[in-house]
Structure formats: structure tokens, C-alpha cells
C-alpha atoms as a PDB file:
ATOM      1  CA  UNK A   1      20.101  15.596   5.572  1.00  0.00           C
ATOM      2  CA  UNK A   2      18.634  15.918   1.809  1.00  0.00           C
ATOM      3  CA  UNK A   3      18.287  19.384   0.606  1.00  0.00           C
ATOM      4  CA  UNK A   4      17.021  20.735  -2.870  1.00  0.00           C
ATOM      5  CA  UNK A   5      20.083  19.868  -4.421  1.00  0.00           C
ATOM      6  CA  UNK A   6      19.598  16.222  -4.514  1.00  0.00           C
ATOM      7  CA  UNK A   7      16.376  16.421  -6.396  1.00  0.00           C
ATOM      8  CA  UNK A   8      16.134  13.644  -8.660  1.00  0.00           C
ATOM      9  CA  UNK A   9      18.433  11.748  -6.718  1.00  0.00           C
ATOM     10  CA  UNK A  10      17.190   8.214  -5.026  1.00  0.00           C
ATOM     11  CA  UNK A  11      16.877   8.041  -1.492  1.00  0.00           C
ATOM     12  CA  UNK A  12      15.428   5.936   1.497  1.00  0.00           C
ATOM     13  CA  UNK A  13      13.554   7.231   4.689  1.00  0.00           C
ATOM     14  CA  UNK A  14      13.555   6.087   7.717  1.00  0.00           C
ATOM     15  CA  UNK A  15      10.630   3.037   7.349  1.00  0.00           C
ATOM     16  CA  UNK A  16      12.851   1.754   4.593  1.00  0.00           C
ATOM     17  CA  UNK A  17      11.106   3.022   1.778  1.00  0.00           C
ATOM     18  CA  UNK A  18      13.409   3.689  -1.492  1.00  0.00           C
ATOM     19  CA  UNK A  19      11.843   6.366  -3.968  1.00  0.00           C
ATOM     20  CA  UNK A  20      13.003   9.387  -5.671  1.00  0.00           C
ATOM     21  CA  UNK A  21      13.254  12.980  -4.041  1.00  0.00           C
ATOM     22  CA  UNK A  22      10.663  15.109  -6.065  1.00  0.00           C
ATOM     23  CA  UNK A  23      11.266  18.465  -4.022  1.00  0.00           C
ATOM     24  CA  UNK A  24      12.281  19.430  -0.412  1.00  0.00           C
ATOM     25  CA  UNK A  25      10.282  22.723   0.748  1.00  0.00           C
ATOM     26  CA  UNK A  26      11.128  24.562   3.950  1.00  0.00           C
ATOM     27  CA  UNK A  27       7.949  26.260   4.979  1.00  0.00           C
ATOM     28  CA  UNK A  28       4.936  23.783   3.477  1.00  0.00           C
ATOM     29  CA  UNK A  29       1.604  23.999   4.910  1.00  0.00           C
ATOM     30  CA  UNK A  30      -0.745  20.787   4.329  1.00  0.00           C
ATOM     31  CA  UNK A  31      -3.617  22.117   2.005  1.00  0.00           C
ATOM     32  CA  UNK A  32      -5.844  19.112   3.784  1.00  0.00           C
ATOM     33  CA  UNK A  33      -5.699  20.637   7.042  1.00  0.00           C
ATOM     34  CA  UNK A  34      -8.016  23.246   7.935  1.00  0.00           C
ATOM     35  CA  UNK A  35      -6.742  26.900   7.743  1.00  0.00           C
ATOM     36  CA  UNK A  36      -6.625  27.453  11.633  1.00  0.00           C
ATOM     37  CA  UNK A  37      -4.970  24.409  11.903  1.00  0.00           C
ATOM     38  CA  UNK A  38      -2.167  24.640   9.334  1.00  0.00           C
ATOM     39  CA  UNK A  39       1.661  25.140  10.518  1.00  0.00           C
ATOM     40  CA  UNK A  40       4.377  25.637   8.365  1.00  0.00           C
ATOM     41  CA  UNK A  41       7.154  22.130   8.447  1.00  0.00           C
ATOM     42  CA  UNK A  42       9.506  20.893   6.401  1.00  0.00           C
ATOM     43  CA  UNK A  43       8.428  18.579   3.842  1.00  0.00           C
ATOM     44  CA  UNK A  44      10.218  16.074   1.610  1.00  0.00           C
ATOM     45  CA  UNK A  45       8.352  15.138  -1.432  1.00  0.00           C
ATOM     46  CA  UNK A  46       9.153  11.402  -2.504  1.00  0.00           C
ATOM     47  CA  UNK A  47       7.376   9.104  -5.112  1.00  0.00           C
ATOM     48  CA  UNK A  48       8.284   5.683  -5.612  1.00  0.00           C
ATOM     49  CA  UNK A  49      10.531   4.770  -8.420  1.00  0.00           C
ATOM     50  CA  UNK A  50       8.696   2.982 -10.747  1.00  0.00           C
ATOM     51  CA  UNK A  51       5.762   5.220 -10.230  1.00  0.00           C
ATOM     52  CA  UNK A  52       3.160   5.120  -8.003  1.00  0.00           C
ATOM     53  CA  UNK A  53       1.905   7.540  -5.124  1.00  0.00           C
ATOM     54  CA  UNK A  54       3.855  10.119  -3.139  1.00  0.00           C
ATOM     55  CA  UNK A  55       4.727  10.714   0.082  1.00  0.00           C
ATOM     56  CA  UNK A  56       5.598  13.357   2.468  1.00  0.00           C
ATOM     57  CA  UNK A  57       8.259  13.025   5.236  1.00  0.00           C
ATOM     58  CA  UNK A  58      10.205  15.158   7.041  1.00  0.00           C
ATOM     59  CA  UNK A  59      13.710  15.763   5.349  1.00  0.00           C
ATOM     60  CA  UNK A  60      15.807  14.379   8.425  1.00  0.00           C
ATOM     61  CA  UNK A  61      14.287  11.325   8.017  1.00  0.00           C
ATOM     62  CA  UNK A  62      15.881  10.906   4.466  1.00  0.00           C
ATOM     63  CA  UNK A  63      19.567  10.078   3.717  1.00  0.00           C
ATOM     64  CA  UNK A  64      20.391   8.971  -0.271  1.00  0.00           C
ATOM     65  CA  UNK A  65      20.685   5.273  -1.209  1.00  0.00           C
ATOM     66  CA  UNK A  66      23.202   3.481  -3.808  1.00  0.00           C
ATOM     67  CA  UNK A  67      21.286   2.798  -6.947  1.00  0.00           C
ATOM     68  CA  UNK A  68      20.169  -0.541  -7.142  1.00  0.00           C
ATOM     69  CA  UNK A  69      22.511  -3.378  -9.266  1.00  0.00           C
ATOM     70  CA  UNK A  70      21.531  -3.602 -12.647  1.00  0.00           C
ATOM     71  CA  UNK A  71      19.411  -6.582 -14.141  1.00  0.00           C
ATOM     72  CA  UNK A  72      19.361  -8.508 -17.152  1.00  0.00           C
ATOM     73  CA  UNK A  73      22.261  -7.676 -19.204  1.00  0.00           C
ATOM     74  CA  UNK A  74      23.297  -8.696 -22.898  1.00  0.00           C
ATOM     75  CA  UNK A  75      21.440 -11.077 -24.696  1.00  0.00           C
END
């Protein structure tokens, strides 16, 4: 499982999407849900690598991928 510490780091989740890990917060409660409704879960913050939107899953759900190969080169 992906905690804090790999921040920064590049990681998949479980529906295959790669992105990097923004934050990892133990006791988040959704602002969109209504105040009665809200329950504290742990969240994993990702957004995708070339930018784009974020997503939340649940940290289990994440392991950290190989960076990919690099393209191009020299010249």
C-alpha cells in the first residue's frame, strides 16, 4: 500500500490508470457530500501525469509503477 511517503512518486490503481500520487490522507471527508452524510475514508489523491483532472481512490487500490521508457533520444 502507498503511504505519504511516496508522494510524487508514479503509480497505477487498480482500473489501470497511471498518474502521480498528489497526497494520501487518512481521515478525508468528501466536501460534496452533505454534512449528515459525510464519513471519514482514506483517500489517495492522483492526477494524471501530463496534467489533467484528479482522482480519488482508496490507497489499497494503488501500488507504484516503473517509470515509463524514455522517447526520442539524441538528435
Amino acid at each position: 500500500m502507498i503511504t505519504p511517503d511516496h508522494v510524487g512518486k508514479r503509480v497505477r490503481d487498480s482500473a489501470g490508470r497511471v498518474g502521480i500520487l498528489r497526497d494520501v490522507i487518512a481521515d478525508y471527508e468528501d466536501p460534496a457530500e452533505l454534512p449528515g452524510e459525510r464519513r471519514k475514508r482514506s483517500v489517495a489523491f492522483l492526477r494524471p501525469e501530463h496534467g489533467g483532472r484528479e482522482w480519488l481512490v482508496p490507497p489499497d487500490s494503488v501500488a507504484l509503477t516503473a517509470a515509463p521508457p524514455p522517447t526520442g533520444g539524441p538528435g
